[in-house]
PDB file of N, CA and C in Angstrom:
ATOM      1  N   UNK A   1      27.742 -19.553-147.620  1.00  0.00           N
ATOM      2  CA  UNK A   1      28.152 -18.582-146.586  1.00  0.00           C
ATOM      3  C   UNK A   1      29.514 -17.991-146.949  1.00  0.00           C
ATOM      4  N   UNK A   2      29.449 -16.681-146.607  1.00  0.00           N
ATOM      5  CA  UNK A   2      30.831 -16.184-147.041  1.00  0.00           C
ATOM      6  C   UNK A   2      32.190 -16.352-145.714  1.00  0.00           C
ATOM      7  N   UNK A   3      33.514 -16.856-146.535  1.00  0.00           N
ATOM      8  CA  UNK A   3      34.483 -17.367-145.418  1.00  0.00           C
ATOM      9  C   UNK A   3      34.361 -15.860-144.381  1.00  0.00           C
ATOM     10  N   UNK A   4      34.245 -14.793-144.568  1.00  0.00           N
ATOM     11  CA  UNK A   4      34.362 -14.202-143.920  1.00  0.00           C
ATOM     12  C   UNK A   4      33.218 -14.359-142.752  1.00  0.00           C
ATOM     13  N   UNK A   5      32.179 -14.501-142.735  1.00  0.00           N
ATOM     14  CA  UNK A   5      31.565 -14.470-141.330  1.00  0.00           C
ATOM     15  C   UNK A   5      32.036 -16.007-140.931  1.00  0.00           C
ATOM     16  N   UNK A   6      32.354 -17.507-141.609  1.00  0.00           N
ATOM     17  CA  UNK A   6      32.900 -18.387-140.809  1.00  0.00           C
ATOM     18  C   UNK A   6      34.188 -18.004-139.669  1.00  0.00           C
ATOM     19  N   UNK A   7      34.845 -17.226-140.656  1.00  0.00           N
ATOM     20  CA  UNK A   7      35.769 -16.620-139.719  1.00  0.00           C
ATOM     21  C   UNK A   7      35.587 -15.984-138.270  1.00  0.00           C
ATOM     22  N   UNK A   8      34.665 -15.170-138.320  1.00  0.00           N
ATOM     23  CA  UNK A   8      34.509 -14.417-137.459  1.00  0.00           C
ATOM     24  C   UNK A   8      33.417 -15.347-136.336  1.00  0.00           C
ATOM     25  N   UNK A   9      32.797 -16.355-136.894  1.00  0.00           N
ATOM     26  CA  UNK A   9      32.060 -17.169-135.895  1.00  0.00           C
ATOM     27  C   UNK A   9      33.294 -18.089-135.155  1.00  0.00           C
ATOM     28  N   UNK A  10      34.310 -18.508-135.827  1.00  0.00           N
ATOM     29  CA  UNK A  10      35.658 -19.556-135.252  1.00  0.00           C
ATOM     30  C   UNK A  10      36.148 -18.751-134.149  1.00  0.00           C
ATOM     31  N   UNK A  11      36.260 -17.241-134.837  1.00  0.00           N
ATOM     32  CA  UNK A  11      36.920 -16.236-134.375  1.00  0.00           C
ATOM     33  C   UNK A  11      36.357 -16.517-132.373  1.00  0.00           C
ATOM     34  N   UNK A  12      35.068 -16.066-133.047  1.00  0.00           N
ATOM     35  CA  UNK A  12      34.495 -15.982-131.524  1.00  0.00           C
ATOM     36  C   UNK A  12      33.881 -16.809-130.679  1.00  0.00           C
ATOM     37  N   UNK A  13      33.969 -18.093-131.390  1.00  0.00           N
ATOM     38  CA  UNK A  13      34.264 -19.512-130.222  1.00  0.00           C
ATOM     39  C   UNK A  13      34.984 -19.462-129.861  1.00  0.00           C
ATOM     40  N   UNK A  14      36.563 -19.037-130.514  1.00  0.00           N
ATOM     41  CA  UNK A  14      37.641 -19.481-129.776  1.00  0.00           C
ATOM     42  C   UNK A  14      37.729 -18.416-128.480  1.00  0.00           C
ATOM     43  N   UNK A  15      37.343 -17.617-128.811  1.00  0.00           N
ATOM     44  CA  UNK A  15      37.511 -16.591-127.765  1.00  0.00           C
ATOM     45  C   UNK A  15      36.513 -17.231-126.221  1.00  0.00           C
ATOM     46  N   UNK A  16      35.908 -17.394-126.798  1.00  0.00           N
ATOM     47  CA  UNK A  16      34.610 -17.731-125.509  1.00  0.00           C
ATOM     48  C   UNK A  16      35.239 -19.290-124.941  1.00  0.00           C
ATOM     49  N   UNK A  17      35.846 -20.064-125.329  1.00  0.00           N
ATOM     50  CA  UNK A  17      36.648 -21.177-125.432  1.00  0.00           C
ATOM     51  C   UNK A  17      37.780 -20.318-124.346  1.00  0.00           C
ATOM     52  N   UNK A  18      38.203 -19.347-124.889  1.00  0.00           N
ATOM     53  CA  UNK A  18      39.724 -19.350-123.822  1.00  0.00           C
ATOM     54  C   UNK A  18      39.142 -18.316-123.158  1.00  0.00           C
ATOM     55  N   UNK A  19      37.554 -17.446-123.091  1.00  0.00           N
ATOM     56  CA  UNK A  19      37.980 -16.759-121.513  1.00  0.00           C
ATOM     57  C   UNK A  19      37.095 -18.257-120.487  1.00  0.00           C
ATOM     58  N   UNK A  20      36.417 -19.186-121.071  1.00  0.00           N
ATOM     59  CA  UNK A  20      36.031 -19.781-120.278  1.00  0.00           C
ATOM     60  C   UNK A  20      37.468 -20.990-119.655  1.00  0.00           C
ATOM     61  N   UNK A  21      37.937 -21.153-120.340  1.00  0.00           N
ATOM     62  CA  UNK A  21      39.711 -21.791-119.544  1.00  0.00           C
ATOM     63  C   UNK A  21      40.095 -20.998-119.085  1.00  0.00           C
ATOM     64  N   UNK A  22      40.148 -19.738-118.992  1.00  0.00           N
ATOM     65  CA  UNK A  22      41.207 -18.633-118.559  1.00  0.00           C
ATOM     66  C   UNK A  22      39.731 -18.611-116.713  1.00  0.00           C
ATOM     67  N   UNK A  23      38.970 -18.598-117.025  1.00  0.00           N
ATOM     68  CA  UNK A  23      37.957 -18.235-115.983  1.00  0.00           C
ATOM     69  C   UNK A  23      38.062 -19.531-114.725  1.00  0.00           C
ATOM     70  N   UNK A  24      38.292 -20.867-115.187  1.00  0.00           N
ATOM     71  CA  UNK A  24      38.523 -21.977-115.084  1.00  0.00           C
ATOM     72  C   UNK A  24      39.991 -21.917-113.981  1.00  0.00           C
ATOM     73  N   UNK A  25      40.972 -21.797-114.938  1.00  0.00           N
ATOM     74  CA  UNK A  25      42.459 -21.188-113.950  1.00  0.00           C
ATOM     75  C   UNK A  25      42.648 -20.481-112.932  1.00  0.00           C
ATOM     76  N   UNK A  26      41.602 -19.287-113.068  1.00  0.00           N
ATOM     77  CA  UNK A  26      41.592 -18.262-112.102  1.00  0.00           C
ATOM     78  C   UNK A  26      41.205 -19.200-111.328  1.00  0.00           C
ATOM     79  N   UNK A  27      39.948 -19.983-111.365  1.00  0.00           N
ATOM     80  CA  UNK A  27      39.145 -20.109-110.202  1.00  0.00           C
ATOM     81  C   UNK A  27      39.743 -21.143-109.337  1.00  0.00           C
ATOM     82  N   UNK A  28      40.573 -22.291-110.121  1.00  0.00           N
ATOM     83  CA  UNK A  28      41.665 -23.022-109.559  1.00  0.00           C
ATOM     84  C   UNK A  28      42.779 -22.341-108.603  1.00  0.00           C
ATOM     85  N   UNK A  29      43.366 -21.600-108.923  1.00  0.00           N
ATOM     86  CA  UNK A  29      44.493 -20.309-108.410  1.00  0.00           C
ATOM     87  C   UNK A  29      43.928 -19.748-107.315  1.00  0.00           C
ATOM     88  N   UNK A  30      42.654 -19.196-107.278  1.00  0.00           N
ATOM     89  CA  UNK A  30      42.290 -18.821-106.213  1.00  0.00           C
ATOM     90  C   UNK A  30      41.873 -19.800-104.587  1.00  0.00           C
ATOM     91  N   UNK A  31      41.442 -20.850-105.042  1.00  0.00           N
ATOM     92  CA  UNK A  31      41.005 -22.059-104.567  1.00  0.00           C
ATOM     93  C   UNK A  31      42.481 -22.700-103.779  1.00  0.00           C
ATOM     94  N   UNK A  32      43.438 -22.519-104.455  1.00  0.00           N
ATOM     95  CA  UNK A  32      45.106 -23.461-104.380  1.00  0.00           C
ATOM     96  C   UNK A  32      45.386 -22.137-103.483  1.00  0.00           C
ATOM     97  N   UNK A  33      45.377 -20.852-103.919  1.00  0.00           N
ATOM     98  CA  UNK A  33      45.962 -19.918-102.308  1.00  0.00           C
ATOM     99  C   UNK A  33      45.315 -20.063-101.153  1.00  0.00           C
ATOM    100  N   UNK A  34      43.752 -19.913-101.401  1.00  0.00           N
ATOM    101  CA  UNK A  34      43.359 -19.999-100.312  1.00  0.00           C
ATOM    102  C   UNK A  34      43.930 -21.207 -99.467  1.00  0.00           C
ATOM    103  N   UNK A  35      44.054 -22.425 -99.834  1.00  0.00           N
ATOM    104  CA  UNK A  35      44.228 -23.487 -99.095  1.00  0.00           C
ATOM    105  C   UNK A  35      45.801 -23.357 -98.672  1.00  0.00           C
ATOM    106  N   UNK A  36      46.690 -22.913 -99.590  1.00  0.00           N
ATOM    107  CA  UNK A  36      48.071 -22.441 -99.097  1.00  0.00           C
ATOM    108  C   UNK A  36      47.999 -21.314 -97.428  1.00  0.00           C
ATOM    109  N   UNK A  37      47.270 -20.475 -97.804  1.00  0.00           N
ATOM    110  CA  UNK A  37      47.002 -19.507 -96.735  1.00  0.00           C
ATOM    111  C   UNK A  37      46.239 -19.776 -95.689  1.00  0.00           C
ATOM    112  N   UNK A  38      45.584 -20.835 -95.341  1.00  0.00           N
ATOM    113  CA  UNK A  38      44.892 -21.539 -94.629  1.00  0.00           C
ATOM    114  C   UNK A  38      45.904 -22.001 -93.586  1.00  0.00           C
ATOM    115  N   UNK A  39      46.608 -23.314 -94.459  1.00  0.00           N
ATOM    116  CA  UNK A  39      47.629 -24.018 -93.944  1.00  0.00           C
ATOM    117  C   UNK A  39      48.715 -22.796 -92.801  1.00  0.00           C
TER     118      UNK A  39
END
């Protein structure tokens, strides 16, 4: 296999890796105001 498509497969785990943490945070953040705004 050529490094170049390994690359671009790392490439785009990592990506799918950090919008799924980044999706993760939000959903925490949203969850932590609401309960702030509740209170």
């Amino acid at each position: 296999m050529p490094s170049g498509f390994v690359f671009v497969q790392s490439l785009f785990f990592l990506t799918a890796l950090n919008v799924r943490v980044a999706f993760v945070c939000f959903t925490v953040l949203i969850r932590y105001f609401a309960v702030v705004y509740s209170l």
